[in-house]
PDB file of N, CA and C in Angstrom:
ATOM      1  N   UNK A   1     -74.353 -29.512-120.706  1.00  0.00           N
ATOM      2  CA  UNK A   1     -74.024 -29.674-119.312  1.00  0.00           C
ATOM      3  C   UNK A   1     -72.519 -29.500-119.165  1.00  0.00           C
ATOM      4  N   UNK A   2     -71.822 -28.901-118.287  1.00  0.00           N
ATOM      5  CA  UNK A   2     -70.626 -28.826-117.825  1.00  0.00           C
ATOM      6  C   UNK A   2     -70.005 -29.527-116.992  1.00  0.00           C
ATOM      7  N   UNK A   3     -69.294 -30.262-116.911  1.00  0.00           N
ATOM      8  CA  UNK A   3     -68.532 -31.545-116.077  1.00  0.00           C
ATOM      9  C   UNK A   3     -67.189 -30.573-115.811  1.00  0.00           C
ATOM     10  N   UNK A   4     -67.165 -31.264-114.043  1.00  0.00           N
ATOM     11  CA  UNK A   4     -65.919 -30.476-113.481  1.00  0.00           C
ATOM     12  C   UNK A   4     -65.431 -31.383-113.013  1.00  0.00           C
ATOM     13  N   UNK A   5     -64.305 -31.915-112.984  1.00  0.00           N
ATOM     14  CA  UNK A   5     -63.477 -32.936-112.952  1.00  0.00           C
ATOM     15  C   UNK A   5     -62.485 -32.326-111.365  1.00  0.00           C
ATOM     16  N   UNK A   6     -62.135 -32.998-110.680  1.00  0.00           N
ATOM     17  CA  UNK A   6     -61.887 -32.982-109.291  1.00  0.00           C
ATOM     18  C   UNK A   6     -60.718 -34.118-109.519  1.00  0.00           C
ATOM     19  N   UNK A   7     -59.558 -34.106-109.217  1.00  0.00           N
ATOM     20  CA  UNK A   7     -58.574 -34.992-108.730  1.00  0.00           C
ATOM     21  C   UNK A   7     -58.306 -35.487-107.193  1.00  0.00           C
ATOM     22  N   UNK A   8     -58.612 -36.389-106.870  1.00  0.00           N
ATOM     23  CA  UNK A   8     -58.493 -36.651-105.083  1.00  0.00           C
ATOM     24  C   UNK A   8     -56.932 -37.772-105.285  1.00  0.00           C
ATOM     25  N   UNK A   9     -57.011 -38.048-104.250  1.00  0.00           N
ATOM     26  CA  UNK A   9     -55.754 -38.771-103.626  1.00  0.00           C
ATOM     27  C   UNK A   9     -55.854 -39.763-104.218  1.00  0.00           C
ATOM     28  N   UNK A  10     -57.426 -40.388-103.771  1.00  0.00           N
ATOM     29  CA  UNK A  10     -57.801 -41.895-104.793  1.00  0.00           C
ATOM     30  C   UNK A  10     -58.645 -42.230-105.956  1.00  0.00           C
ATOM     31  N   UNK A  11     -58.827 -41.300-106.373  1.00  0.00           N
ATOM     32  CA  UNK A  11     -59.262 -41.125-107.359  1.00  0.00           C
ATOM     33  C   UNK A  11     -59.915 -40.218-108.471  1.00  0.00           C
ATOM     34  N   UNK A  12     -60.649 -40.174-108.974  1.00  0.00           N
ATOM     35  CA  UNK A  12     -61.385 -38.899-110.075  1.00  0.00           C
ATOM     36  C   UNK A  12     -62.409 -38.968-109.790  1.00  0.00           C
ATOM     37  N   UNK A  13     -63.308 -37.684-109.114  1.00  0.00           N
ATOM     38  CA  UNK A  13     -64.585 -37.735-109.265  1.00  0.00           C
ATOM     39  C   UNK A  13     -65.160 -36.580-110.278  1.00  0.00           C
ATOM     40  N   UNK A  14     -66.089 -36.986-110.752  1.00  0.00           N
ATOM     41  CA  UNK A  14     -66.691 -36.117-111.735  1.00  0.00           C
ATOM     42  C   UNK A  14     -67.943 -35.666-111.252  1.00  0.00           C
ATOM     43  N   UNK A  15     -68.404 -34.400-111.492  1.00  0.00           N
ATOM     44  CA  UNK A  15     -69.488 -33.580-110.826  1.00  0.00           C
ATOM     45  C   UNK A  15     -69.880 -33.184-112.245  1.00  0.00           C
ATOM     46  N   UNK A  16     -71.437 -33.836-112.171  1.00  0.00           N
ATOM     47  CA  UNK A  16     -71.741 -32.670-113.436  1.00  0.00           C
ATOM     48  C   UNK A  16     -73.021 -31.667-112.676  1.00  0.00           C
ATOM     49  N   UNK A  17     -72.766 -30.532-113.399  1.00  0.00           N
ATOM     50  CA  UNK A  17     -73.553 -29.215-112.839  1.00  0.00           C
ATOM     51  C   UNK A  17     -74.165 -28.554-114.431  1.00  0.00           C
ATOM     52  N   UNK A  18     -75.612 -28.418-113.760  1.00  0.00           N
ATOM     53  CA  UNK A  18     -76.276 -28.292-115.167  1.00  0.00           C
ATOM     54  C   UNK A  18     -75.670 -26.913-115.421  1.00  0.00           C
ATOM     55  N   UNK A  19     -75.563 -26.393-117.015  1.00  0.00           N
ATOM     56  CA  UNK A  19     -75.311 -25.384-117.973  1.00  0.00           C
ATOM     57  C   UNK A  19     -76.851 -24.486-117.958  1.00  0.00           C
ATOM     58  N   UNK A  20     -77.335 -23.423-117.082  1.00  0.00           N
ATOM     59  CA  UNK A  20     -78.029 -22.139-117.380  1.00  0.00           C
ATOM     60  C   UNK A  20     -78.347 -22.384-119.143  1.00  0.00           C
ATOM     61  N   UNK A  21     -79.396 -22.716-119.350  1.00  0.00           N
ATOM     62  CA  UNK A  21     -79.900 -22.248-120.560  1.00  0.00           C
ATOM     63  C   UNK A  21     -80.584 -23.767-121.589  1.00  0.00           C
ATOM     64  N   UNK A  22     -79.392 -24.997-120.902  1.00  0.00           N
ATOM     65  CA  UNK A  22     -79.492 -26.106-121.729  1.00  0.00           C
ATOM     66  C   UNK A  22     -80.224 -26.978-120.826  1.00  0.00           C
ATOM     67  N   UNK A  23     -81.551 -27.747-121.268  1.00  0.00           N
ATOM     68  CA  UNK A  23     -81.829 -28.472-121.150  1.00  0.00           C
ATOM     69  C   UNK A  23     -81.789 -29.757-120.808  1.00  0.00           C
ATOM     70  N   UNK A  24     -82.351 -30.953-120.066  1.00  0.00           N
ATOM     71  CA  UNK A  24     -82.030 -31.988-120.187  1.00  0.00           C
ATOM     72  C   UNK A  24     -83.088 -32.401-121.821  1.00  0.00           C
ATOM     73  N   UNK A  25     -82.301 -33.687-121.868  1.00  0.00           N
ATOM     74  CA  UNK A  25     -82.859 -34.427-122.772  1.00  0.00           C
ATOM     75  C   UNK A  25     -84.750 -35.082-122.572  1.00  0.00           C
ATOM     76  N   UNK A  26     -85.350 -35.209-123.178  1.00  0.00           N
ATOM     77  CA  UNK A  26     -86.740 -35.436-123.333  1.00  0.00           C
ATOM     78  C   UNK A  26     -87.049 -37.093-123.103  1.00  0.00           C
ATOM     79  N   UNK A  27     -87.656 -37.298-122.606  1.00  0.00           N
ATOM     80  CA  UNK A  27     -88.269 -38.701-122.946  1.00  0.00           C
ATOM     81  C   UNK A  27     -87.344 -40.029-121.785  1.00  0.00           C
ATOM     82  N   UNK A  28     -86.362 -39.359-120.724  1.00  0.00           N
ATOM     83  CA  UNK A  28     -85.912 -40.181-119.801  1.00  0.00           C
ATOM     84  C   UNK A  28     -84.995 -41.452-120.313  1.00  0.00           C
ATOM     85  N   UNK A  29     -84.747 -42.101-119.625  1.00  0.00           N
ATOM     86  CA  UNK A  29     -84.404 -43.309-119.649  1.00  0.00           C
ATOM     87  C   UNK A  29     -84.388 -43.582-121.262  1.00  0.00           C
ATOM     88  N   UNK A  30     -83.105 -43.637-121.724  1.00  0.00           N
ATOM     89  CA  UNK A  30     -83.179 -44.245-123.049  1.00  0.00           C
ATOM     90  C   UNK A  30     -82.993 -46.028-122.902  1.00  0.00           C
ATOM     91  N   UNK A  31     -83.258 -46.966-123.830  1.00  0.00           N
ATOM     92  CA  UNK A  31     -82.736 -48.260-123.950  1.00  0.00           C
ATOM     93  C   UNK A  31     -81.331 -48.588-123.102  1.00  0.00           C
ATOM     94  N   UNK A  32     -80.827 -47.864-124.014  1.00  0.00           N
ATOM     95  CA  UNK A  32     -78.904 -48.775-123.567  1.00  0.00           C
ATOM     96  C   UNK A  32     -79.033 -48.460-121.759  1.00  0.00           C
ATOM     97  N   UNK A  33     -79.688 -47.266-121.883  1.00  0.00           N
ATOM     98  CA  UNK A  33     -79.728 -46.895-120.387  1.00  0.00           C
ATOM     99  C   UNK A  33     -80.097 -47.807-119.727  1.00  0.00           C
ATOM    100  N   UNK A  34     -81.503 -48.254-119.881  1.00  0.00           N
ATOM    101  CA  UNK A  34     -81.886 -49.091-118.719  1.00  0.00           C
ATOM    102  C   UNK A  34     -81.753 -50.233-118.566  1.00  0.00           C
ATOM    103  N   UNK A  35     -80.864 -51.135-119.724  1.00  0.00           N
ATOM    104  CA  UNK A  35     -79.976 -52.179-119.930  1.00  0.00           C
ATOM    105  C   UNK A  35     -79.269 -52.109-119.177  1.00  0.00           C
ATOM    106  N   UNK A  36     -78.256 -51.016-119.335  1.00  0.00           N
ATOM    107  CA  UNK A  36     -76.886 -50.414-118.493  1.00  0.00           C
ATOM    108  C   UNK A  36     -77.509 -50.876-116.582  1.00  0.00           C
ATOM    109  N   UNK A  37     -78.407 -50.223-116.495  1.00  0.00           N
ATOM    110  CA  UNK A  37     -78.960 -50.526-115.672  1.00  0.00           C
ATOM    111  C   UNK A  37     -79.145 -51.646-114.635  1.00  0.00           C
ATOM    112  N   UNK A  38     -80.198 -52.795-116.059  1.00  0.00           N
ATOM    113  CA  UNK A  38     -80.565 -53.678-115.310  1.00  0.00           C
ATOM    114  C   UNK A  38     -79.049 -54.388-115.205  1.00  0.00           C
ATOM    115  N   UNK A  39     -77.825 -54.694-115.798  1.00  0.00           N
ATOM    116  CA  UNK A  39     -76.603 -54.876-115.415  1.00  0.00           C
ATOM    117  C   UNK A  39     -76.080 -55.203-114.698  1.00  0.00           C
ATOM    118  N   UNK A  40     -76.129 -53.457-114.117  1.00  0.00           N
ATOM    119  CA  UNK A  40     -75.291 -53.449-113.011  1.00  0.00           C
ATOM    120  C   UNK A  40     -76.430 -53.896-111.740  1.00  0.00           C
ATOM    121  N   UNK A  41     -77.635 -54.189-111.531  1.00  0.00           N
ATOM    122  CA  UNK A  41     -78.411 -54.480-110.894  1.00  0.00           C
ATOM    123  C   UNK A  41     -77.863 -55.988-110.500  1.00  0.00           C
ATOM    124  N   UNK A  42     -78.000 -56.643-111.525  1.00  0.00           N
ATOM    125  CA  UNK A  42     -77.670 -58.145-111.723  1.00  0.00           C
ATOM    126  C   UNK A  42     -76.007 -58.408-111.200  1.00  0.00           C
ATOM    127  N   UNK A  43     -75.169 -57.249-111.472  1.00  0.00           N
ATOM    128  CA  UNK A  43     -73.693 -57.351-111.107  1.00  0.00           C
ATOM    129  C   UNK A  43     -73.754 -57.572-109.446  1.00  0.00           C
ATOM    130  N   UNK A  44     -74.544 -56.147-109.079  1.00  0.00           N
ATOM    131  CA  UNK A  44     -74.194 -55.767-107.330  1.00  0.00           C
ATOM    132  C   UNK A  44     -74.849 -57.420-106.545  1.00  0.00           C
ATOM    133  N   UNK A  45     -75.881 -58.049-107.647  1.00  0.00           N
ATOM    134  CA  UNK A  45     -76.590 -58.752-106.940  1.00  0.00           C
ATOM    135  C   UNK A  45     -75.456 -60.217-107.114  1.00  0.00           C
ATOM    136  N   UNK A  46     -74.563 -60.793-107.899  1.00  0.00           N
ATOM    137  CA  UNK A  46     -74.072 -61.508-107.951  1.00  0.00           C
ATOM    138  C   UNK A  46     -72.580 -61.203-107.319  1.00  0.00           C
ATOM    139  N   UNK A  47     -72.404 -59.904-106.738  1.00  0.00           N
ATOM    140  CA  UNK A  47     -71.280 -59.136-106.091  1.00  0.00           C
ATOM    141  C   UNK A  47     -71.592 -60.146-104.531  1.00  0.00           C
ATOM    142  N   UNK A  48     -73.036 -59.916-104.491  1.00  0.00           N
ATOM    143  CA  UNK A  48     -73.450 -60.658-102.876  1.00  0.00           C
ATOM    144  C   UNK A  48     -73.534 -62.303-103.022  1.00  0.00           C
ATOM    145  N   UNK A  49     -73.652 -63.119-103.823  1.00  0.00           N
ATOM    146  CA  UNK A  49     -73.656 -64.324-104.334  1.00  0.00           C
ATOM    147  C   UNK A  49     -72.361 -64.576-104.424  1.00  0.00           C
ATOM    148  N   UNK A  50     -71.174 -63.788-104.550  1.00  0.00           N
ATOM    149  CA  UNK A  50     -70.286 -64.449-104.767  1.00  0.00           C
ATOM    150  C   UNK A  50     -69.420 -64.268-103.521  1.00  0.00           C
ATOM    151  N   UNK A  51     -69.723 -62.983-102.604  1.00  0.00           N
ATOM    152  CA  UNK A  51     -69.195 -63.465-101.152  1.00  0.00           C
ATOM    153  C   UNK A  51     -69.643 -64.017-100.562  1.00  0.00           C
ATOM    154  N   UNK A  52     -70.923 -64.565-100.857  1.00  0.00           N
ATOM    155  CA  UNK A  52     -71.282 -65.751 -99.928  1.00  0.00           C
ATOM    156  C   UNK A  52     -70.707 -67.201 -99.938  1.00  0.00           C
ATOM    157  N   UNK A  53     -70.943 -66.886-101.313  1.00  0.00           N
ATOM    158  CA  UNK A  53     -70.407 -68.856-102.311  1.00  0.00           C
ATOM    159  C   UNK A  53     -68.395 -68.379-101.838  1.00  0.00           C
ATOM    160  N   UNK A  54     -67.903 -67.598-102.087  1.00  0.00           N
ATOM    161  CA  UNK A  54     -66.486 -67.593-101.495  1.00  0.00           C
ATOM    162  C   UNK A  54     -66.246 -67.903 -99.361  1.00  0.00           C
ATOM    163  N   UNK A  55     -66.971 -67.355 -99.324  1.00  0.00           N
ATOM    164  CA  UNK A  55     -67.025 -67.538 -97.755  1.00  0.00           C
ATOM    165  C   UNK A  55     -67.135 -68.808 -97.549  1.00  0.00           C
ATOM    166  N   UNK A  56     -68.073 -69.813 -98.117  1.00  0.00           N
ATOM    167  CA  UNK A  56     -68.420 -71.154 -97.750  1.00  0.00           C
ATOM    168  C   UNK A  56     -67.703 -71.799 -98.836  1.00  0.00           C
ATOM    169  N   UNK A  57     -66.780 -71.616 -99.260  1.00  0.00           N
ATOM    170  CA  UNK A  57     -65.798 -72.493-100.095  1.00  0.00           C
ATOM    171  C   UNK A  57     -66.625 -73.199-101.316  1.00  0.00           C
ATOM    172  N   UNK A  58     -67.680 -72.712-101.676  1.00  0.00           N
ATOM    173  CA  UNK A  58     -68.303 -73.141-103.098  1.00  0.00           C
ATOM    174  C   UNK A  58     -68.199 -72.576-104.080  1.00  0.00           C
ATOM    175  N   UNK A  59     -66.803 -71.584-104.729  1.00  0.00           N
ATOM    176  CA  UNK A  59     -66.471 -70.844-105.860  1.00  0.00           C
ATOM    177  C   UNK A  59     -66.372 -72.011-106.789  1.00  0.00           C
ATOM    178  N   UNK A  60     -65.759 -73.365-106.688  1.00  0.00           N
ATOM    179  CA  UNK A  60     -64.856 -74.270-107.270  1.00  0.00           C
ATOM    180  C   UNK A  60     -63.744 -73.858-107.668  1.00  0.00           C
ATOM    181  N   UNK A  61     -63.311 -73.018-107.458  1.00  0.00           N
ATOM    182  CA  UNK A  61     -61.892 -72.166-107.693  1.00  0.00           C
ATOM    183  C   UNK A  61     -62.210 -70.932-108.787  1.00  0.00           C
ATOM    184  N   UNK A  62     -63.428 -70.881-109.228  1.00  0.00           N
ATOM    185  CA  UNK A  62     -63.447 -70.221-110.269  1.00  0.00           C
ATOM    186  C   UNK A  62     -63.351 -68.624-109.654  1.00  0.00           C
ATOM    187  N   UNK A  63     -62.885 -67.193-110.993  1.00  0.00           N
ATOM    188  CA  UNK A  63     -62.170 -66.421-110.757  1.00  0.00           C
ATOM    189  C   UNK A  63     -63.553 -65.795-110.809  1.00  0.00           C
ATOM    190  N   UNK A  64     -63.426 -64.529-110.074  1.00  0.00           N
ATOM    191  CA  UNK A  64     -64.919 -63.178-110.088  1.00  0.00           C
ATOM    192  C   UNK A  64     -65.084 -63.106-111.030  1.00  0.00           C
ATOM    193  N   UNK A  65     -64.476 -62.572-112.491  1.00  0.00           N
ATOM    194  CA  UNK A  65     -64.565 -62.553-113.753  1.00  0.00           C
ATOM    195  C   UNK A  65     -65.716 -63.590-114.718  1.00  0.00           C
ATOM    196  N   UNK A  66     -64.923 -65.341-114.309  1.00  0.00           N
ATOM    197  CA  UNK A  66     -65.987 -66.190-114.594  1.00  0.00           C
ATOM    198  C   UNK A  66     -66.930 -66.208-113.790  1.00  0.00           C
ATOM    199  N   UNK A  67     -67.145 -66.369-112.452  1.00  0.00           N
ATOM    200  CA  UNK A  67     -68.430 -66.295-111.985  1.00  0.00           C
ATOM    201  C   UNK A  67     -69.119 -65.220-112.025  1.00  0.00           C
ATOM    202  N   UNK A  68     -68.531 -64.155-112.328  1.00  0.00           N
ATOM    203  CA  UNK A  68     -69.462 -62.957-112.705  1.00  0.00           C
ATOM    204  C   UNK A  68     -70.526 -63.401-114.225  1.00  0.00           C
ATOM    205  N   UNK A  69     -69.623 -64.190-114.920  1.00  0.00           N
ATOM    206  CA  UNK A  69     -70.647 -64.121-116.361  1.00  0.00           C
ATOM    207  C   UNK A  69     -71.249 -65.418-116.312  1.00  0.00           C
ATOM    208  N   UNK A  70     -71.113 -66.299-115.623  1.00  0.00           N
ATOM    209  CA  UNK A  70     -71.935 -67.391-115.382  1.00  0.00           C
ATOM    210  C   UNK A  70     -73.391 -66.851-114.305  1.00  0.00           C
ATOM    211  N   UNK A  71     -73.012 -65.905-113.273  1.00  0.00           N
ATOM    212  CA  UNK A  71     -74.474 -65.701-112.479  1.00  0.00           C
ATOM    213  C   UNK A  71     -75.150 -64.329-113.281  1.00  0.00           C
ATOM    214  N   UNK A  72     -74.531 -63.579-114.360  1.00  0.00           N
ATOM    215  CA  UNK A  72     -75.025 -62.949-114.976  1.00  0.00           C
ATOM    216  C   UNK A  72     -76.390 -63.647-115.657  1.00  0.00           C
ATOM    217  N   UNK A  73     -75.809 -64.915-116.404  1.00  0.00           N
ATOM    218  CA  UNK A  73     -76.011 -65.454-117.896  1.00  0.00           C
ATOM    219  C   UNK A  73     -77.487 -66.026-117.157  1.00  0.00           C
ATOM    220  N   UNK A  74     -77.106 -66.679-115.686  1.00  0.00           N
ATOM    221  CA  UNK A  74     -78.122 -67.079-114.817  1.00  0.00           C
ATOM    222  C   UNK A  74     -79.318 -66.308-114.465  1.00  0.00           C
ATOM    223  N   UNK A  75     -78.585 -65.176-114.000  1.00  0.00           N
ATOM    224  CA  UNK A  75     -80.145 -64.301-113.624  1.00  0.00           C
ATOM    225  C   UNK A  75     -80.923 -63.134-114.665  1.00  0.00           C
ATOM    226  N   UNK A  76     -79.963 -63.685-115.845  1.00  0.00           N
ATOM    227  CA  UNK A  76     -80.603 -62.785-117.093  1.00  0.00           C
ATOM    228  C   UNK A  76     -81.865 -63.721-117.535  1.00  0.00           C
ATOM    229  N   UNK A  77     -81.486 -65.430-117.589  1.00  0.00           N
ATOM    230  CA  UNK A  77     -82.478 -66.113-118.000  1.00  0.00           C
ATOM    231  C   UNK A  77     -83.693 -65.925-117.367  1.00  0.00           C
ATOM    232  N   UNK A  78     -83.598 -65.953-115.725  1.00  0.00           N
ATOM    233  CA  UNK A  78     -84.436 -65.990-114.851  1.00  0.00           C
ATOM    234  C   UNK A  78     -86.114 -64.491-115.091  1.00  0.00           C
ATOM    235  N   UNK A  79     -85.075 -63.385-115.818  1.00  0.00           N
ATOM    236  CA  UNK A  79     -86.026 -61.930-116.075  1.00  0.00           C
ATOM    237  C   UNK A  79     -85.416 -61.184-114.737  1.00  0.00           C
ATOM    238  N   UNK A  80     -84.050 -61.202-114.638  1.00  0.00           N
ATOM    239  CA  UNK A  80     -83.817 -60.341-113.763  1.00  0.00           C
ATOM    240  C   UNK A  80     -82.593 -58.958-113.828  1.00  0.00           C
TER     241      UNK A  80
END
């Protein structure tokens, strides 16, 4: 596959455009992938948990960083 790299004002976007001749890979979704996945699933979802709990003054002061791996650690137990 060929990746074309684009410079903008704010940032780098990357475009990949399939390569004439090459294939994708077989069999989809590898492991790390859908780990990677469920992740960032669990991230966007504690992204909304934590502007809520900041809005109503229930962070306890703690930083996005820690409450990111505390509602991670939370909704990993849960099967989510």
């Amino acid at each position: 596959m060929r990746i074309i790299f684009s410079f903008l004002a704010l940032g780098v976007v990357c475009l990949a455009v399939p390569t004439p001749g090459v294939a994708a890979p077989a069999g989809g979704t590898s492991a790390a992938g859908a780990a990677h996945a469920a992740f960032v699933a669990r991230e966007r979802a504690c992204g909304k948990l934590w502007r809520a709990d900041k809005a109503a003054g229930r962070t306890a002061g703690q930083s996005w960083p820690k409450y990111l791996s505390a509602c991670n650690a939370r909704l990993k137990a849960k099967g989510g």
